[in-house]
Each structure stands twice: as C-alpha cells, then as structure tokens.
PDB file of N, CA and C in Angstrom:
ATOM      1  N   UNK A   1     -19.532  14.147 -18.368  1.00  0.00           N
ATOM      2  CA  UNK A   1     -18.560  14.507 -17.336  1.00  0.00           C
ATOM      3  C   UNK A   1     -18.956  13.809 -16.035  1.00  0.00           C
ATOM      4  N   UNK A   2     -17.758  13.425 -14.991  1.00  0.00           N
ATOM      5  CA  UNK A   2     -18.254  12.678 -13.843  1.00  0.00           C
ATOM      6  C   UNK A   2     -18.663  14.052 -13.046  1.00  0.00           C
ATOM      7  N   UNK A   3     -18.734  13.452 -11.614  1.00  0.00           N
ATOM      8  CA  UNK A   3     -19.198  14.299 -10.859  1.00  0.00           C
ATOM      9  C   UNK A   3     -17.202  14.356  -9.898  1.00  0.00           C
ATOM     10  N   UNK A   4     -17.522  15.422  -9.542  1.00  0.00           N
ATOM     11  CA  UNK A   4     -16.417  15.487  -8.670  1.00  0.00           C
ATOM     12  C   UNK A   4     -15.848  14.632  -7.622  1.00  0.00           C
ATOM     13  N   UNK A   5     -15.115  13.453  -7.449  1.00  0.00           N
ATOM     14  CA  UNK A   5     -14.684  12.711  -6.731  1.00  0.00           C
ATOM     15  C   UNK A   5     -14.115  11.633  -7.017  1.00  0.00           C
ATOM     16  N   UNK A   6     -12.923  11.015  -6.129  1.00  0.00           N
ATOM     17  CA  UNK A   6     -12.262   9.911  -6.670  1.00  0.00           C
ATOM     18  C   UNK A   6     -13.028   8.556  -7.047  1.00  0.00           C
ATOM     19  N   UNK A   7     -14.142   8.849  -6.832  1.00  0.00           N
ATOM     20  CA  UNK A   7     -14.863   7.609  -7.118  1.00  0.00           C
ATOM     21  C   UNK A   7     -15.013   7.376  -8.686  1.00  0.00           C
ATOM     22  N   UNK A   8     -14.633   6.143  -9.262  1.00  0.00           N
ATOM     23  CA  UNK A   8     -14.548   6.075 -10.862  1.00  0.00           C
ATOM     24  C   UNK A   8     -15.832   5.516 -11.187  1.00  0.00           C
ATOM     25  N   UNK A   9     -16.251   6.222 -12.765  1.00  0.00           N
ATOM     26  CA  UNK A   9     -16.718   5.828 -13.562  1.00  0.00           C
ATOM     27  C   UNK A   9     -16.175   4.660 -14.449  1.00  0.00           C
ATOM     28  N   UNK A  10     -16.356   3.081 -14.079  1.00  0.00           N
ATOM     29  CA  UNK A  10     -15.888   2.144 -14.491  1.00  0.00           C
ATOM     30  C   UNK A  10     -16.412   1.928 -16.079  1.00  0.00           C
ATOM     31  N   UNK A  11     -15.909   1.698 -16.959  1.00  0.00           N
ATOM     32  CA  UNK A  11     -16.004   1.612 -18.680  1.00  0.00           C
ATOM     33  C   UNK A  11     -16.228   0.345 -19.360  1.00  0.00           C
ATOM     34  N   UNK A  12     -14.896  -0.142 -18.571  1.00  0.00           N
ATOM     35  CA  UNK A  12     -14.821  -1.572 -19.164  1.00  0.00           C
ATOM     36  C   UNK A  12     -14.039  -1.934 -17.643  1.00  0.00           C
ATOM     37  N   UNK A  13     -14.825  -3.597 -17.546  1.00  0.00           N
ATOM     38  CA  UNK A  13     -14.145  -4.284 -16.493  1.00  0.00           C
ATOM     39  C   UNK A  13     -14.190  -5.608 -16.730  1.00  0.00           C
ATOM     40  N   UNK A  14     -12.843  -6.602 -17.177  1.00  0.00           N
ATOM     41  CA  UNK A  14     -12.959  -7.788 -17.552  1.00  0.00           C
ATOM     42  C   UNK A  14     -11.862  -8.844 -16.971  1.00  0.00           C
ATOM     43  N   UNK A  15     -11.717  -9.875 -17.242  1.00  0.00           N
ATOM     44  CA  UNK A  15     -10.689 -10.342 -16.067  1.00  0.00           C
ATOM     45  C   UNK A  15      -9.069  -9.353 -16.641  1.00  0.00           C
ATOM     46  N   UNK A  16      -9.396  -9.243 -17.749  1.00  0.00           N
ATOM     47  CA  UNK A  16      -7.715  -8.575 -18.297  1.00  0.00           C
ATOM     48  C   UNK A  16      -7.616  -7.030 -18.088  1.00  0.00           C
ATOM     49  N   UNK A  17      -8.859  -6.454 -18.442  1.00  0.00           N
ATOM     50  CA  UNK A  17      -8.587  -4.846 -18.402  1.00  0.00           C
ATOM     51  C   UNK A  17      -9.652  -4.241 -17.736  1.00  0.00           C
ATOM     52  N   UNK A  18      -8.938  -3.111 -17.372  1.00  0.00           N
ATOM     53  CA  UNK A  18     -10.331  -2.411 -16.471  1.00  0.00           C
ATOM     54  C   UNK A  18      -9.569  -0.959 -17.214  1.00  0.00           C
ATOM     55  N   UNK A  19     -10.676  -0.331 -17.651  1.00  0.00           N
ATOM     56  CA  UNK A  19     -11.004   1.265 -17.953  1.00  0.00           C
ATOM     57  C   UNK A  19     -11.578   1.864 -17.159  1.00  0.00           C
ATOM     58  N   UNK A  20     -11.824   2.919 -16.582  1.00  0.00           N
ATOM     59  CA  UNK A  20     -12.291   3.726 -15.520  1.00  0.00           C
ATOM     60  C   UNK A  20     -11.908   5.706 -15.811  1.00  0.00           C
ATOM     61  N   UNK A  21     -13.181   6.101 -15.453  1.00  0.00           N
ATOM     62  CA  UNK A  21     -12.844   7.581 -15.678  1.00  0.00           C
ATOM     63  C   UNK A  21     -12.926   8.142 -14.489  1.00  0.00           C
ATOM     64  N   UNK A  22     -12.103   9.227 -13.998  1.00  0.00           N
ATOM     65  CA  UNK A  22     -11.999   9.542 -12.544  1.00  0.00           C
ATOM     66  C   UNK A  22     -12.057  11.571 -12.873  1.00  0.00           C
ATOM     67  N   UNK A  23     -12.704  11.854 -12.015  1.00  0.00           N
ATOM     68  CA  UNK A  23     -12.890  13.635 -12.018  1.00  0.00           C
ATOM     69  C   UNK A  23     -11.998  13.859 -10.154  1.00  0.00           C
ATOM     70  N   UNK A  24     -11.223  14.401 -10.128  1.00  0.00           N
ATOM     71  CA  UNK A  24     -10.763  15.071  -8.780  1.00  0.00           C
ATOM     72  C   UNK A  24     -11.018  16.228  -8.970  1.00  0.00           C
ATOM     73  N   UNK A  25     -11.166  17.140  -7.694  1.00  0.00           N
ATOM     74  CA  UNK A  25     -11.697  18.495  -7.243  1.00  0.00           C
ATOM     75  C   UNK A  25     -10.170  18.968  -6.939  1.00  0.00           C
ATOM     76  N   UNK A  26      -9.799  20.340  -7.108  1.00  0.00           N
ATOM     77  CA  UNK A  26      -8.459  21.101  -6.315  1.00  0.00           C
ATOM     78  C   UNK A  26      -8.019  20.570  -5.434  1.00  0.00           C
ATOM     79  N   UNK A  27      -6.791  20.195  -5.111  1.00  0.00           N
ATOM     80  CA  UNK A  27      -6.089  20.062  -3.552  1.00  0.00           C
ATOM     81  C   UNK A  27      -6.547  18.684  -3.205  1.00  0.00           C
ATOM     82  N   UNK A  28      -7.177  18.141  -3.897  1.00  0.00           N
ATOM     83  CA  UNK A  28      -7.671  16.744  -3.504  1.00  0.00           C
ATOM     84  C   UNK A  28      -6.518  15.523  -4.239  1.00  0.00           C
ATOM     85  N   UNK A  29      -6.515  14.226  -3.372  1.00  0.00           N
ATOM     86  CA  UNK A  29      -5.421  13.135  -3.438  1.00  0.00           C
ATOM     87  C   UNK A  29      -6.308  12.011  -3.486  1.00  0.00           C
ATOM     88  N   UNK A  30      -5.824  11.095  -4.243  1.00  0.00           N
ATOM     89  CA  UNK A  30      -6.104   9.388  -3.963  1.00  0.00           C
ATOM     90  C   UNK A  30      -4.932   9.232  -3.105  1.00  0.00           C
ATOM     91  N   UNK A  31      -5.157   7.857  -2.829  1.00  0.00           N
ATOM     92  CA  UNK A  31      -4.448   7.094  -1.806  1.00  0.00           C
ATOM     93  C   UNK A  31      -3.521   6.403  -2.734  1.00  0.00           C
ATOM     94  N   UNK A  32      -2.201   6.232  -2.329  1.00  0.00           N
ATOM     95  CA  UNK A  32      -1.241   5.537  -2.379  1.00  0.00           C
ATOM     96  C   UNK A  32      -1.237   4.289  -2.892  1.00  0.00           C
ATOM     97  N   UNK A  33      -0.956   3.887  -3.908  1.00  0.00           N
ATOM     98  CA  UNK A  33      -1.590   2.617  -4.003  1.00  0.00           C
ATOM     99  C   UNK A  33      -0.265   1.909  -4.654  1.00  0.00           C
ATOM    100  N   UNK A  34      -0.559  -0.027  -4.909  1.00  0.00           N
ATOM    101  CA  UNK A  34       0.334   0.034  -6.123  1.00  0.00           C
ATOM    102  C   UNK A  34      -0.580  -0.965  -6.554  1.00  0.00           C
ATOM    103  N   UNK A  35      -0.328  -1.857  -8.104  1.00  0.00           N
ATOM    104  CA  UNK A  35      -1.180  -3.108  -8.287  1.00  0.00           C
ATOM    105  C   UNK A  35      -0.157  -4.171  -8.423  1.00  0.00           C
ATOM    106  N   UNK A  36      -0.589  -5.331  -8.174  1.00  0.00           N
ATOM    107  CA  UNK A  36       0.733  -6.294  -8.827  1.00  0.00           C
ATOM    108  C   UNK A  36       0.854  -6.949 -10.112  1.00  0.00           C
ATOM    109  N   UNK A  37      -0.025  -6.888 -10.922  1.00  0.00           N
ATOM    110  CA  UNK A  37       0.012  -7.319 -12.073  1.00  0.00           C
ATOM    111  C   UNK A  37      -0.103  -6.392 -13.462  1.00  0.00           C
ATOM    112  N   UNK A  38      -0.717  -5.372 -12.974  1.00  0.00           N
ATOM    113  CA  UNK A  38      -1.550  -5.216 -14.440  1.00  0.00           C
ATOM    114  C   UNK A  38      -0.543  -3.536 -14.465  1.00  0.00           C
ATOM    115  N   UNK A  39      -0.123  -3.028 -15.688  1.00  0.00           N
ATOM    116  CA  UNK A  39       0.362  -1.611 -15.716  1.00  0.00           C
ATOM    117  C   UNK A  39      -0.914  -0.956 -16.291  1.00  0.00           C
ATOM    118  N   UNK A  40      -0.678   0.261 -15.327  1.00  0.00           N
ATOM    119  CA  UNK A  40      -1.258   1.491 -15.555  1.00  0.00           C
ATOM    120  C   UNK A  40      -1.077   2.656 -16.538  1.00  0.00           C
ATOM    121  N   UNK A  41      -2.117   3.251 -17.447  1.00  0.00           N
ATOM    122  CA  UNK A  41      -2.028   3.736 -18.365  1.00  0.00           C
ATOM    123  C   UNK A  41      -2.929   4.916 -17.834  1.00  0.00           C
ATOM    124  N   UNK A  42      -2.401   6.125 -17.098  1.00  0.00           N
ATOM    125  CA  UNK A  42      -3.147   7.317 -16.914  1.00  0.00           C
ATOM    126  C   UNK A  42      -3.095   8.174 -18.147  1.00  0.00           C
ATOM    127  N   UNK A  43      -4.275   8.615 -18.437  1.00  0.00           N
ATOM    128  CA  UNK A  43      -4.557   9.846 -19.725  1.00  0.00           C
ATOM    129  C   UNK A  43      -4.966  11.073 -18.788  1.00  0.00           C
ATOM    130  N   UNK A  44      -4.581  12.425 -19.373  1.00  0.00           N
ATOM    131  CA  UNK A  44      -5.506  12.933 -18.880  1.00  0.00           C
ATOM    132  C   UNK A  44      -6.553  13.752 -19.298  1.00  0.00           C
ATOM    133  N   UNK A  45      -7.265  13.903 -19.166  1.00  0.00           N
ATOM    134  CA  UNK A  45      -8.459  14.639 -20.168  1.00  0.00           C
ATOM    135  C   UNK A  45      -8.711  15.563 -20.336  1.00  0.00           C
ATOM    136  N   UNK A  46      -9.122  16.677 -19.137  1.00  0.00           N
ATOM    137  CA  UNK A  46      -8.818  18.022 -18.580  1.00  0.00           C
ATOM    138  C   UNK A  46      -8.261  18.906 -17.335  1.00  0.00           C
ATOM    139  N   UNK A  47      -7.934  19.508 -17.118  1.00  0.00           N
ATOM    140  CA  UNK A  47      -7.205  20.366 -15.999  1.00  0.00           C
ATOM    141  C   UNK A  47      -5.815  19.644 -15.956  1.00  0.00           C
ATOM    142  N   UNK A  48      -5.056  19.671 -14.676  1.00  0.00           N
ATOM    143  CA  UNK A  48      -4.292  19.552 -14.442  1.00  0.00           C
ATOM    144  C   UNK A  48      -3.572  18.169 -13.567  1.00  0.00           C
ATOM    145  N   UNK A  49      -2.697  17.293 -13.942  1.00  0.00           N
ATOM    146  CA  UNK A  49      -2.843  16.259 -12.711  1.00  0.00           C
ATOM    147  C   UNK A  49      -1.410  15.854 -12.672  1.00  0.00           C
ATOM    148  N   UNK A  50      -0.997  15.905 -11.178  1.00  0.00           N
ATOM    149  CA  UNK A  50       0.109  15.281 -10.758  1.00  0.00           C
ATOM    150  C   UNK A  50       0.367  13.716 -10.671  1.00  0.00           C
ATOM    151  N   UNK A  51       0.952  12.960 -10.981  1.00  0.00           N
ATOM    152  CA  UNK A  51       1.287  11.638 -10.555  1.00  0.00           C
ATOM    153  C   UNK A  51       2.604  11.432  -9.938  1.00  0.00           C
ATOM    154  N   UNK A  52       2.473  11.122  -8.974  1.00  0.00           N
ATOM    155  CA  UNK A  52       4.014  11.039  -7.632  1.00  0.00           C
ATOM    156  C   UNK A  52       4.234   9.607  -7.580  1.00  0.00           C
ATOM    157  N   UNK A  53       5.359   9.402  -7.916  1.00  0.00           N
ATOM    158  CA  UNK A  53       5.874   7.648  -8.220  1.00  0.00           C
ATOM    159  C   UNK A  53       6.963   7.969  -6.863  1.00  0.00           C
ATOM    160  N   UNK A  54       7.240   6.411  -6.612  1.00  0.00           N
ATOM    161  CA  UNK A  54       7.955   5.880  -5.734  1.00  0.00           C
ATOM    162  C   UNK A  54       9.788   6.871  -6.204  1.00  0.00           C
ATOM    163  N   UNK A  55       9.972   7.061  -4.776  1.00  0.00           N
ATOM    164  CA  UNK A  55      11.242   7.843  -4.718  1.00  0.00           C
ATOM    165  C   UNK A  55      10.763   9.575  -4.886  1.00  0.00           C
ATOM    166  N   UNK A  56       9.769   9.973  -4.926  1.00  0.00           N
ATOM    167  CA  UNK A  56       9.696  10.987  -4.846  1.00  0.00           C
ATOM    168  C   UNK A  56       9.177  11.488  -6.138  1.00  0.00           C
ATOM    169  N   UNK A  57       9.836  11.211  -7.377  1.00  0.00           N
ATOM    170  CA  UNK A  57       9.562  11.921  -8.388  1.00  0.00           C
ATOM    171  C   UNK A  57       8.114  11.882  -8.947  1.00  0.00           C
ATOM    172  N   UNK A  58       7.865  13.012  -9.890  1.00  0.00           N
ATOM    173  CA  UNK A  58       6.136  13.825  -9.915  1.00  0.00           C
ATOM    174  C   UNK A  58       6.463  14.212 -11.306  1.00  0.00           C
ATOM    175  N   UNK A  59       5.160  13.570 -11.838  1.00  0.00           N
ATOM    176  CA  UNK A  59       4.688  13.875 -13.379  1.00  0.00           C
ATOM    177  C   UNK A  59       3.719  14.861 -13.706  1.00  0.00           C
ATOM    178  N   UNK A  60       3.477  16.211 -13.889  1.00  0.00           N
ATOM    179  CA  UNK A  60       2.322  16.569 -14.394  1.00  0.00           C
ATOM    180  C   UNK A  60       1.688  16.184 -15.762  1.00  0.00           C
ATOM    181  N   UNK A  61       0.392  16.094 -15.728  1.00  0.00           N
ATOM    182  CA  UNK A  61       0.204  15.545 -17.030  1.00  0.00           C
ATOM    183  C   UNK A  61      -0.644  16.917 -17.443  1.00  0.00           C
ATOM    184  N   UNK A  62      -0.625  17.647 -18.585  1.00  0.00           N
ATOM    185  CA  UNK A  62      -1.976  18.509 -19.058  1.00  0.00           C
ATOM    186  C   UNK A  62      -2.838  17.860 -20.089  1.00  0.00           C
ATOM    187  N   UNK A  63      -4.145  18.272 -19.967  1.00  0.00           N
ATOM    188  CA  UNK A  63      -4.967  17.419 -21.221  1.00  0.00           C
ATOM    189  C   UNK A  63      -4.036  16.682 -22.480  1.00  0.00           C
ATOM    190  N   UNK A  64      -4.382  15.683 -22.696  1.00  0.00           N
ATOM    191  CA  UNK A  64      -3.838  14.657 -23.992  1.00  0.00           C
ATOM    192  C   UNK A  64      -2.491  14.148 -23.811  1.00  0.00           C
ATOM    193  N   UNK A  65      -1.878  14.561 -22.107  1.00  0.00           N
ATOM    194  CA  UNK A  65      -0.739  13.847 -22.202  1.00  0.00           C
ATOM    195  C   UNK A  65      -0.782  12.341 -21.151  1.00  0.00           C
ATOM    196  N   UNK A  66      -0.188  11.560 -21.186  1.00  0.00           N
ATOM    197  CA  UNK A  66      -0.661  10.200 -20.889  1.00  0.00           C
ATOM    198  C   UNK A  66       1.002   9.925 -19.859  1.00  0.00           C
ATOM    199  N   UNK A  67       1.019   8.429 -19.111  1.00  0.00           N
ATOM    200  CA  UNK A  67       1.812   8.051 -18.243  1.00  0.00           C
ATOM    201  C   UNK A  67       1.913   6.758 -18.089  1.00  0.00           C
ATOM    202  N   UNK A  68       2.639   5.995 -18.393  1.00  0.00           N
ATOM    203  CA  UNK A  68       2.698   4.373 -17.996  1.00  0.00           C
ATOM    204  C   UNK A  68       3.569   3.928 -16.887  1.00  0.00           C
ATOM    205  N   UNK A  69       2.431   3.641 -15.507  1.00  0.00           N
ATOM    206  CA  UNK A  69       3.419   2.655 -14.459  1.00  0.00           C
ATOM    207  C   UNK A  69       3.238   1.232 -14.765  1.00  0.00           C
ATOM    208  N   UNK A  70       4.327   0.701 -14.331  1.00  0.00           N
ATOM    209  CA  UNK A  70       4.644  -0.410 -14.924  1.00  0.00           C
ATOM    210  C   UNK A  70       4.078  -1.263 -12.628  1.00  0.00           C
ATOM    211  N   UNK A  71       3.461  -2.718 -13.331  1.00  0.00           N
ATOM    212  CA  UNK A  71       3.098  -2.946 -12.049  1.00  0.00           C
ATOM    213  C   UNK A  71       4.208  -3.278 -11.009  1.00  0.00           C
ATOM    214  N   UNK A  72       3.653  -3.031  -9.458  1.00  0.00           N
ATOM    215  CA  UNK A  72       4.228  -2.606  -8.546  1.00  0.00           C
ATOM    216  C   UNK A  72       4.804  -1.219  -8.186  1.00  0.00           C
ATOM    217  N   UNK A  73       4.751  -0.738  -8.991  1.00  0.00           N
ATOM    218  CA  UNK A  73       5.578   0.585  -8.558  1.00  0.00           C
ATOM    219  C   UNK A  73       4.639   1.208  -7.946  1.00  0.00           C
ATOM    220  N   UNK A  74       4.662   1.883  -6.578  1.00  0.00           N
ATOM    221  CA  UNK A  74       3.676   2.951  -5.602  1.00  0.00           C
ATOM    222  C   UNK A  74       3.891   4.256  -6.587  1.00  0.00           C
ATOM    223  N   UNK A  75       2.136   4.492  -6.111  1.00  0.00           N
ATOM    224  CA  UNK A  75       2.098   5.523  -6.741  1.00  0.00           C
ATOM    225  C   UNK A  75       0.699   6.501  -6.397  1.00  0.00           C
ATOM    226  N   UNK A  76       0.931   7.786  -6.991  1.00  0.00           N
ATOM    227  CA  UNK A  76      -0.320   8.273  -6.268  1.00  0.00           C
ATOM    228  C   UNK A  76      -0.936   9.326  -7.149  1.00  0.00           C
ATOM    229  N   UNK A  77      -2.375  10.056  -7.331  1.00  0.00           N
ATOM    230  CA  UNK A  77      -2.577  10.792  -8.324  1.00  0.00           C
ATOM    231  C   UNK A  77      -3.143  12.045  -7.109  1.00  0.00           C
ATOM    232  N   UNK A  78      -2.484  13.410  -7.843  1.00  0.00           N
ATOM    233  CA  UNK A  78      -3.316  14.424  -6.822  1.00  0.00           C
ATOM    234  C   UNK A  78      -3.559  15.447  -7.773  1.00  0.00           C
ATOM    235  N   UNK A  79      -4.776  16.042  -7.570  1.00  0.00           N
ATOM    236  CA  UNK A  79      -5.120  17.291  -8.431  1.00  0.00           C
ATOM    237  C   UNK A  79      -4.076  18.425  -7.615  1.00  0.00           C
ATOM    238  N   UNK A  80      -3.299  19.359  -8.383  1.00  0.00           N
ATOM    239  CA  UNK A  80      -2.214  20.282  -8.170  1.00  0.00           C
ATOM    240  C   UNK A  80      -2.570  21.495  -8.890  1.00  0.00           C
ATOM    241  N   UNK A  81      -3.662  21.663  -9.262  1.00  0.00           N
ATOM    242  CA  UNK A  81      -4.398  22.855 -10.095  1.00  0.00           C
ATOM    243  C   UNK A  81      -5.762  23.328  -9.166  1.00  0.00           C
ATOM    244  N   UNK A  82      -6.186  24.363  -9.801  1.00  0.00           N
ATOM    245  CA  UNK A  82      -7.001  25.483  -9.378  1.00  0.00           C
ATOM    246  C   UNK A  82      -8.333  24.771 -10.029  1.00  0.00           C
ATOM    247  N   UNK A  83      -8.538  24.086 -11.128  1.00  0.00           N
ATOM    248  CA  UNK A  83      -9.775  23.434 -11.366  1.00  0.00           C
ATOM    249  C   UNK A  83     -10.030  21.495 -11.265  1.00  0.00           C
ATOM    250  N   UNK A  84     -10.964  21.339 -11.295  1.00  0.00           N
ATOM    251  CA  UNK A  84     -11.352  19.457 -11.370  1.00  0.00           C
ATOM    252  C   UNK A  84     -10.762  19.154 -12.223  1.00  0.00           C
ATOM    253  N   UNK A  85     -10.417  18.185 -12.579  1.00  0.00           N
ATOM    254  CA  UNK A  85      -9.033  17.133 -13.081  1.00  0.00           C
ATOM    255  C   UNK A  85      -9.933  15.866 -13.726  1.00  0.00           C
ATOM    256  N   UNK A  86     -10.197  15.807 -14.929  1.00  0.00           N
ATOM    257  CA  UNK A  86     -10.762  14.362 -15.563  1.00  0.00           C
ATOM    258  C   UNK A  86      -9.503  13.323 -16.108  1.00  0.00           C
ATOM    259  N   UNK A  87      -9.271  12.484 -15.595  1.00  0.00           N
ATOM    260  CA  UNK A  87      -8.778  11.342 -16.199  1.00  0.00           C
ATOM    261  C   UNK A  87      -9.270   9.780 -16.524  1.00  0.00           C
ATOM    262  N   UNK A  88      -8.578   9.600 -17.104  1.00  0.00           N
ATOM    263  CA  UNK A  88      -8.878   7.792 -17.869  1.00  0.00           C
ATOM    264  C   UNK A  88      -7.769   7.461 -17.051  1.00  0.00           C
ATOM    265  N   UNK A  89      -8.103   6.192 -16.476  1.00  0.00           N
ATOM    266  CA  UNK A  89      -7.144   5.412 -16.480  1.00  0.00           C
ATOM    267  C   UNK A  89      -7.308   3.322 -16.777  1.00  0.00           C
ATOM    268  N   UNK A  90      -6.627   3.621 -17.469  1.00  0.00           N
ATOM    269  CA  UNK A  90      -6.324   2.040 -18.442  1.00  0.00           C
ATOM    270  C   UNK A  90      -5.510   0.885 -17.470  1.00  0.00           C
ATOM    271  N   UNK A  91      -5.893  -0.130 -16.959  1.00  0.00           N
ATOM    272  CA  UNK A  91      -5.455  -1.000 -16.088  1.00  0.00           C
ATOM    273  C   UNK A  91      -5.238  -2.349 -17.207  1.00  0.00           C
ATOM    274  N   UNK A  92      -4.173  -3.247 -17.814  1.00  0.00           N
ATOM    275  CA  UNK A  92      -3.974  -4.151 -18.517  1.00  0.00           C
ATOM    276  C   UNK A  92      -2.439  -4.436 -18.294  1.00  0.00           C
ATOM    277  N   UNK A  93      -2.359  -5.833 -18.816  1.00  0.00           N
ATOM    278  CA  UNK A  93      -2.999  -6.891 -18.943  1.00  0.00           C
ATOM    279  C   UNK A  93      -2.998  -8.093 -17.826  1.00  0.00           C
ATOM    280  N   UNK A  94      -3.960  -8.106 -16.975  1.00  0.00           N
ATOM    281  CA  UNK A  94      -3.898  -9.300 -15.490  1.00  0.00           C
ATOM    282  C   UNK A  94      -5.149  -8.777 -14.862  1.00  0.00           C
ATOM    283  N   UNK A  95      -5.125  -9.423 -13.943  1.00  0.00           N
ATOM    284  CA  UNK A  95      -6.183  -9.048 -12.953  1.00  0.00           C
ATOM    285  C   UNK A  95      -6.511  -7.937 -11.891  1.00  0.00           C
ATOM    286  N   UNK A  96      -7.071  -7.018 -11.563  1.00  0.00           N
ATOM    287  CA  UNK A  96      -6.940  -5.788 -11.183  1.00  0.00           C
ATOM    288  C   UNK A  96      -7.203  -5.964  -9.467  1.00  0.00           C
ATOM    289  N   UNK A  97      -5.868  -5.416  -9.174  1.00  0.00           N
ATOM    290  CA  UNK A  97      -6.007  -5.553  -7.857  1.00  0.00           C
ATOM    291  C   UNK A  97      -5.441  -3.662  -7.341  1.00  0.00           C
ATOM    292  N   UNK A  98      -6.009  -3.019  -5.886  1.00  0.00           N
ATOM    293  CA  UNK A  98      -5.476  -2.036  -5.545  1.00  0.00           C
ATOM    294  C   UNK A  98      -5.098  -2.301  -3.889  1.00  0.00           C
ATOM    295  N   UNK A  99      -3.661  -2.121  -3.579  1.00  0.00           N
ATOM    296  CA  UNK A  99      -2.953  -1.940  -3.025  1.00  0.00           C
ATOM    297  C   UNK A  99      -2.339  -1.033  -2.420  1.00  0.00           C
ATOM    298  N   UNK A 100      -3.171  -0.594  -1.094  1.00  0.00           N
ATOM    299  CA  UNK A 100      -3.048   0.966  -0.489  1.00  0.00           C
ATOM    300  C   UNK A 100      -1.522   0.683   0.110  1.00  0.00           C
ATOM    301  N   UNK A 101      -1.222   1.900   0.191  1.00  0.00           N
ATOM    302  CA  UNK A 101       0.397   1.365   0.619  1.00  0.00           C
ATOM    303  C   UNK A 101       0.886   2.869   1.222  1.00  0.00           C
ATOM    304  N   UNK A 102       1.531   3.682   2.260  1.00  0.00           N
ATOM    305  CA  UNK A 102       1.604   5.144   2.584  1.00  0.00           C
ATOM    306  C   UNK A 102       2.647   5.514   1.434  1.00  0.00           C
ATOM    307  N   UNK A 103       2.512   6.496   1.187  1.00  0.00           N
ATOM    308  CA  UNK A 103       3.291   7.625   0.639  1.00  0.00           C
ATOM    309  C   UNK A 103       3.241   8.779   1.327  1.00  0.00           C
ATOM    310  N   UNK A 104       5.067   8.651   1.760  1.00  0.00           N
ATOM    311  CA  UNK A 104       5.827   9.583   2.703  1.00  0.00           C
ATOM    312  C   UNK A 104       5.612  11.247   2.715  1.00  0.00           C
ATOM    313  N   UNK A 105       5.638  12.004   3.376  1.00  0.00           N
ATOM    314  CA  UNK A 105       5.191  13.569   3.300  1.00  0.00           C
ATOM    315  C   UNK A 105       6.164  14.027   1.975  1.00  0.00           C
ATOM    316  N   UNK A 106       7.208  13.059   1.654  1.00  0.00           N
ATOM    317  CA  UNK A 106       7.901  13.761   0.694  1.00  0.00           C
ATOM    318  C   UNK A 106       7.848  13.185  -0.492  1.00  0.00           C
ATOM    319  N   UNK A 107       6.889  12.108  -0.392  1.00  0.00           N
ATOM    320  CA  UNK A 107       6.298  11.177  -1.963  1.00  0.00           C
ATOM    321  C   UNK A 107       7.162  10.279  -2.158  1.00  0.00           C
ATOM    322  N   UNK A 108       7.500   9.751  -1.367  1.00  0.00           N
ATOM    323  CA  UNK A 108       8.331   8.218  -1.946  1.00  0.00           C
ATOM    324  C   UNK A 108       7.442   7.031  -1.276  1.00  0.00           C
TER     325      UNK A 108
END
C-alpha cells in the first residue's frame, strides 16, 4: 500500500507507457490537468474516487471499476469518500506529459 498522498508510486515508465499507483486521503484533490498525447486509463483499487471531466460531468469509480480519458480532455481526480482512495493509473500510447490547467468551482 502507498502512503497517503498524491505523490505516485511510478511502476512502469517508458517512452510509450507510464503506470503509476496513487493513494489520496478524504477531501483531498489533484490538480487539473490534461495530457496531449497519451489516454488515460484510471482503475480503482480501493475506497472511493471521483473523476470530474471537462464540462462539469463526474465519474465515481468503486474498487474494480476503471475510466478511459481520451488525450486532451481536462480532468481531475478527488477523493469524495470518508476513507484513502488507491488507484492505478495507466498512461499509453505517446509520451507522458502533465498539463495543469484550472478547473472551475463548478468542474468544467
């Protein structure tokens, strides 16, 4: 298990794919981001996790359910539960770039 914070446990990192495992704490957010090449493949592992895509709309994921952004699209991950939040997330196929970008008080 990681330790509590957005900081990832990187898995695999190669020019095509990057794997990474991430633990968030309650009430806690990453930053806004988008990439330009590569789509995103969030899993989630345990607890609870929101993903807020461009225009507003919000995915919860519970353990074993998964999410594909396709690149460019802003986007953001926030723990929305009462416990820490483990996810995978799968970055393929291009070069991994992150792209802080704001997301509005109302998630677009």
């Amino acid at each position: 298990m990681t330790e509590p914070s957005d900081t990832p446990r990187v898995l695999v990192d190669t020019t095509d794919v990057r794997v990474a495992e991430f633990s968030l704490p309650p009430g806690q957010e990453g930053d806004g981001h988008y990439h330009s090449a590569v789509t995103e493949h969030c899993y989630c592992l345990e607890g609870s996790l929101a993903v807020v895509l461009r225009g507003g709309q919000q995915r919860i994921l519970a353990p074993g359910e998964k999410l594909e952004i396709q690149a460019e699209v802003p986007h953001q991950i926030i723990n929305t539960g009462t416990a820490t939040c483990r996810y995978l997330v799968v970055q393929a196929v291009g070069e991994f770039d992150f792209i802080c970008c704001a997301m509005t008080a109302n998630r677009e």
